[in-house]
C-alpha atoms as a PDB file:
ATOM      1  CA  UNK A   1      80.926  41.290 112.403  1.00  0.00           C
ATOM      2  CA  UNK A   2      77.992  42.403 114.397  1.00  0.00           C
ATOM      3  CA  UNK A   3      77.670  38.928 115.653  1.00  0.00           C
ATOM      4  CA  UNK A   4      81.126  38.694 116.930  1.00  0.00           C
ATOM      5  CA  UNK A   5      80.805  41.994 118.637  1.00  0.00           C
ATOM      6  CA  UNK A   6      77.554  40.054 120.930  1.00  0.00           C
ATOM      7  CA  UNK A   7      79.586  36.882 121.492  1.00  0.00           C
ATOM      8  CA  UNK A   8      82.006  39.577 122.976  1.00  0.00           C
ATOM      9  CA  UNK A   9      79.643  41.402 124.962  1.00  0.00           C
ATOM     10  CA  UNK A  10      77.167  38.247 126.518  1.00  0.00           C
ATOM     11  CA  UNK A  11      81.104  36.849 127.570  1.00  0.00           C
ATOM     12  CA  UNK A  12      82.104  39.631 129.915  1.00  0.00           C
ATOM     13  CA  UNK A  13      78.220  39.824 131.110  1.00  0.00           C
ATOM     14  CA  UNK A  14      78.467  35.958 132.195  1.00  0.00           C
ATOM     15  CA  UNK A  15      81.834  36.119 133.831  1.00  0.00           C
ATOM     16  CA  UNK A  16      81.982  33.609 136.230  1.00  0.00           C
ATOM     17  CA  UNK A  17      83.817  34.051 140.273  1.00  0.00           C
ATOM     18  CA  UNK A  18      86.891  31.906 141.288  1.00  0.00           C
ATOM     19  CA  UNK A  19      88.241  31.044 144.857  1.00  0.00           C
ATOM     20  CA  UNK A  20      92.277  30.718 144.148  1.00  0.00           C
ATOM     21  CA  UNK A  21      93.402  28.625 147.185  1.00  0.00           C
ATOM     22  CA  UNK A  22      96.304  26.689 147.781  1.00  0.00           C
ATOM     23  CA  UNK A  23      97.027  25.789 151.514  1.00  0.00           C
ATOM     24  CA  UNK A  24      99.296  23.502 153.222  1.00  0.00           C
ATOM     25  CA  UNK A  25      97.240  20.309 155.678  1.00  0.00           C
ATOM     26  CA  UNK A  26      98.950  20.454 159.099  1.00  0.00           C
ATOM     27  CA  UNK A  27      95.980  18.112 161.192  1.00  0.00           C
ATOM     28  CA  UNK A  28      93.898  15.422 159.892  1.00  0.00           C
ATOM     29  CA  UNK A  29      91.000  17.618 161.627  1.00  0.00           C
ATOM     30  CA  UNK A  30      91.102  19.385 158.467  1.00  0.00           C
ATOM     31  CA  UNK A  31      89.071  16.697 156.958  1.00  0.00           C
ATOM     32  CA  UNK A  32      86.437  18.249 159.240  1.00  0.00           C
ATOM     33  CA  UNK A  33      86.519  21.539 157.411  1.00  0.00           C
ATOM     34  CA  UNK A  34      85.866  19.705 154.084  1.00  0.00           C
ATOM     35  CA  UNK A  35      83.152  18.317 155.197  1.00  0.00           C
ATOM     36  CA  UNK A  36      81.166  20.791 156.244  1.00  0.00           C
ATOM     37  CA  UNK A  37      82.532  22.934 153.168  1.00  0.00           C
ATOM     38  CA  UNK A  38      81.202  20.605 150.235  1.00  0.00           C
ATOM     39  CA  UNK A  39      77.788  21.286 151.225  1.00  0.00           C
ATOM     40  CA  UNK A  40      78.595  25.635 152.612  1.00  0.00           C
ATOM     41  CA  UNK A  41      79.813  25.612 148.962  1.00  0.00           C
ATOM     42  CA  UNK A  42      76.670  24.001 147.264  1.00  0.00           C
ATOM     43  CA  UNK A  43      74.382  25.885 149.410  1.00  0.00           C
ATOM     44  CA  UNK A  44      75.449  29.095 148.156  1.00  0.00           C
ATOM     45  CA  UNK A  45      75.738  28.225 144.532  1.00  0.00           C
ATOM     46  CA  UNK A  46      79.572  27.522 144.216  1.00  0.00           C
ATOM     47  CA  UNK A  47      81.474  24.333 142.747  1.00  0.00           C
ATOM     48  CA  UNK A  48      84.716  23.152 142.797  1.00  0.00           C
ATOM     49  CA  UNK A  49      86.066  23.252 139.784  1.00  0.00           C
ATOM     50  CA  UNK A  50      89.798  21.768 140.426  1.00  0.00           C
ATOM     51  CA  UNK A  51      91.438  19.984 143.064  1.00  0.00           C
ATOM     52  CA  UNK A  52      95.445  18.715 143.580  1.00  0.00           C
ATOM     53  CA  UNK A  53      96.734  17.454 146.706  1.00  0.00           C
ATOM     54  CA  UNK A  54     100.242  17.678 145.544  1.00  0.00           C
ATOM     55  CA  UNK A  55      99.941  21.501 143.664  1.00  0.00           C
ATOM     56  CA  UNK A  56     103.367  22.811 142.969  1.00  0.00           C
ATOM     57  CA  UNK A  57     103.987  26.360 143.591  1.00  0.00           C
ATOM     58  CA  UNK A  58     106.524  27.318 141.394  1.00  0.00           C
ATOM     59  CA  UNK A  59     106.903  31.337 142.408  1.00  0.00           C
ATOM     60  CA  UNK A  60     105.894  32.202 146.024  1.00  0.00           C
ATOM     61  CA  UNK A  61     104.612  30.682 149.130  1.00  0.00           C
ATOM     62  CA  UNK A  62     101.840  28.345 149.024  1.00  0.00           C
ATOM     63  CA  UNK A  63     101.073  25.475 150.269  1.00  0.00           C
ATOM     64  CA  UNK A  64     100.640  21.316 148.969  1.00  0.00           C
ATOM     65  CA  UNK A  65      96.546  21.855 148.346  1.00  0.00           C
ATOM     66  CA  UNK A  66      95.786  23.899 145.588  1.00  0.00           C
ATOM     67  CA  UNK A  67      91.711  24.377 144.684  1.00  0.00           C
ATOM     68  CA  UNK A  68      89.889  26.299 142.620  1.00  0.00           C
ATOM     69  CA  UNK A  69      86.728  27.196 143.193  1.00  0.00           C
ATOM     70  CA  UNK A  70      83.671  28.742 140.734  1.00  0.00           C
ATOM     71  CA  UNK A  71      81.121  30.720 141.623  1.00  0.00           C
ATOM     72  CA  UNK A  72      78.463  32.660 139.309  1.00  0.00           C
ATOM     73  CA  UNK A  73      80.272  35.975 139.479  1.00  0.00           C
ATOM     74  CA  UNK A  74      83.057  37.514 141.230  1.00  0.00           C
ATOM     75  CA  UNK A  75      80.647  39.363 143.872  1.00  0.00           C
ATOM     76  CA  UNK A  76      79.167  36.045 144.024  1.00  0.00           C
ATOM     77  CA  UNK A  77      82.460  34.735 145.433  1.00  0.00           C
ATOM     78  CA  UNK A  78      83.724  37.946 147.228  1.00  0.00           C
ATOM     79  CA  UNK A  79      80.102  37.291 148.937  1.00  0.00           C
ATOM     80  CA  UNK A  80      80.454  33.917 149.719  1.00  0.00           C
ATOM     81  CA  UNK A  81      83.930  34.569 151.234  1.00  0.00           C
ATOM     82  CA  UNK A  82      82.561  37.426 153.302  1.00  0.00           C
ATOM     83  CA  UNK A  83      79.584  35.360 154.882  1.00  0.00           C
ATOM     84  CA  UNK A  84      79.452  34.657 158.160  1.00  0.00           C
ATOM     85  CA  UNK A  85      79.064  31.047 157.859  1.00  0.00           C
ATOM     86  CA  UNK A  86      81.329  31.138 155.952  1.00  0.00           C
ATOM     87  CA  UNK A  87      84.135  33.134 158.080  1.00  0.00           C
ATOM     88  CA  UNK A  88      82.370  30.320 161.409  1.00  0.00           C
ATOM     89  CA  UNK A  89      83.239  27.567 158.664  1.00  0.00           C
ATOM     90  CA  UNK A  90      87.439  28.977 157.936  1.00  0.00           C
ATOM     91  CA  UNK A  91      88.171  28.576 161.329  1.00  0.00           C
ATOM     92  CA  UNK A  92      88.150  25.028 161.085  1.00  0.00           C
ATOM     93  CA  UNK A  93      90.540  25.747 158.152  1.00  0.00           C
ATOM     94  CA  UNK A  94      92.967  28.151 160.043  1.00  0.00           C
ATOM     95  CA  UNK A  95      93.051  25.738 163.098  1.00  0.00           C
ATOM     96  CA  UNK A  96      94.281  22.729 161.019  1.00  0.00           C
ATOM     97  CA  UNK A  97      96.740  24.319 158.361  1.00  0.00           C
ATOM     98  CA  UNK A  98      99.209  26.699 157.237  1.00  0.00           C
ATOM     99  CA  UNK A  99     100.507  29.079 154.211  1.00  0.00           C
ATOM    100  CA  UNK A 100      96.887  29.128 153.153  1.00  0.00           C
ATOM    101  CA  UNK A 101      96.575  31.936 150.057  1.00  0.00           C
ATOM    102  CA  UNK A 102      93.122  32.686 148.573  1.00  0.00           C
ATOM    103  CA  UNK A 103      92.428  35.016 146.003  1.00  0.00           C
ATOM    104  CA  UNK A 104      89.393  36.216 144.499  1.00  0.00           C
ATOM    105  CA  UNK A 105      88.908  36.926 140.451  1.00  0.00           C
ATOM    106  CA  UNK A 106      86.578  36.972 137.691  1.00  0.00           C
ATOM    107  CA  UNK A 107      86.768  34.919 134.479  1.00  0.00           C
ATOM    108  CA  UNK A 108      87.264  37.723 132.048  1.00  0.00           C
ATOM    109  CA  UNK A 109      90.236  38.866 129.667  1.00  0.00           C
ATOM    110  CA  UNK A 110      91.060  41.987 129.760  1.00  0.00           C
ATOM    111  CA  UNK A 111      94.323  44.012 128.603  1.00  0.00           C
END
């Protein structure tokens, strides 16, 4: 039981960040903001982890792109967000679509 109690513990230690996104393409410029986000991303660590260019948001507003995003740890991602090359790098983002959502978690369960 010990053992199970560890698993438990080394889990919520090695919690890893997501990016939540979903955003709606208005300008094929966009693709310019992908671009220079693949390697952003890399550079500070992150991956992304799923991608759907048709995402369905079934409660809410959100938009056709949906991504998810991983990063090491949730300050790890609230970090990366927070950057400034990173905040340089969104405006390419904000000047080419709309309904764009992002949230920040962590991968652990708790109730």
């Amino acid at each position: 039981m010990e053992y199970v109690k560890l698993l438990k513990v080394e889990f919520c230690l090695m919690a890893k960040g997501f990016w939540l996104v979903t955003t709606t393409v208005m300008n094929p410029a966009f693709a310019e903001y992908v671009e220079a986000f693949q390697p952003w991303v890399d550079s500070v660590g992150g991956s992304v982890f799923a991608k759907d260019l048709e995402g369905q948001t079934v409660e809410g507003k959100g938009g056709k792109l949906a991504v998810i995003i991983e990063f090491s740890s949730k300050q790890a991602a609230i970090d990366a967000y927070n950057s400034s090359e990173y905040q340089e790098l969104s405006k390419l983002r904000w000047a080419n679509s709309i309904d764009t959502n992002i949230t920040i978690m962590d991968s652990g369960v708790s109730h």
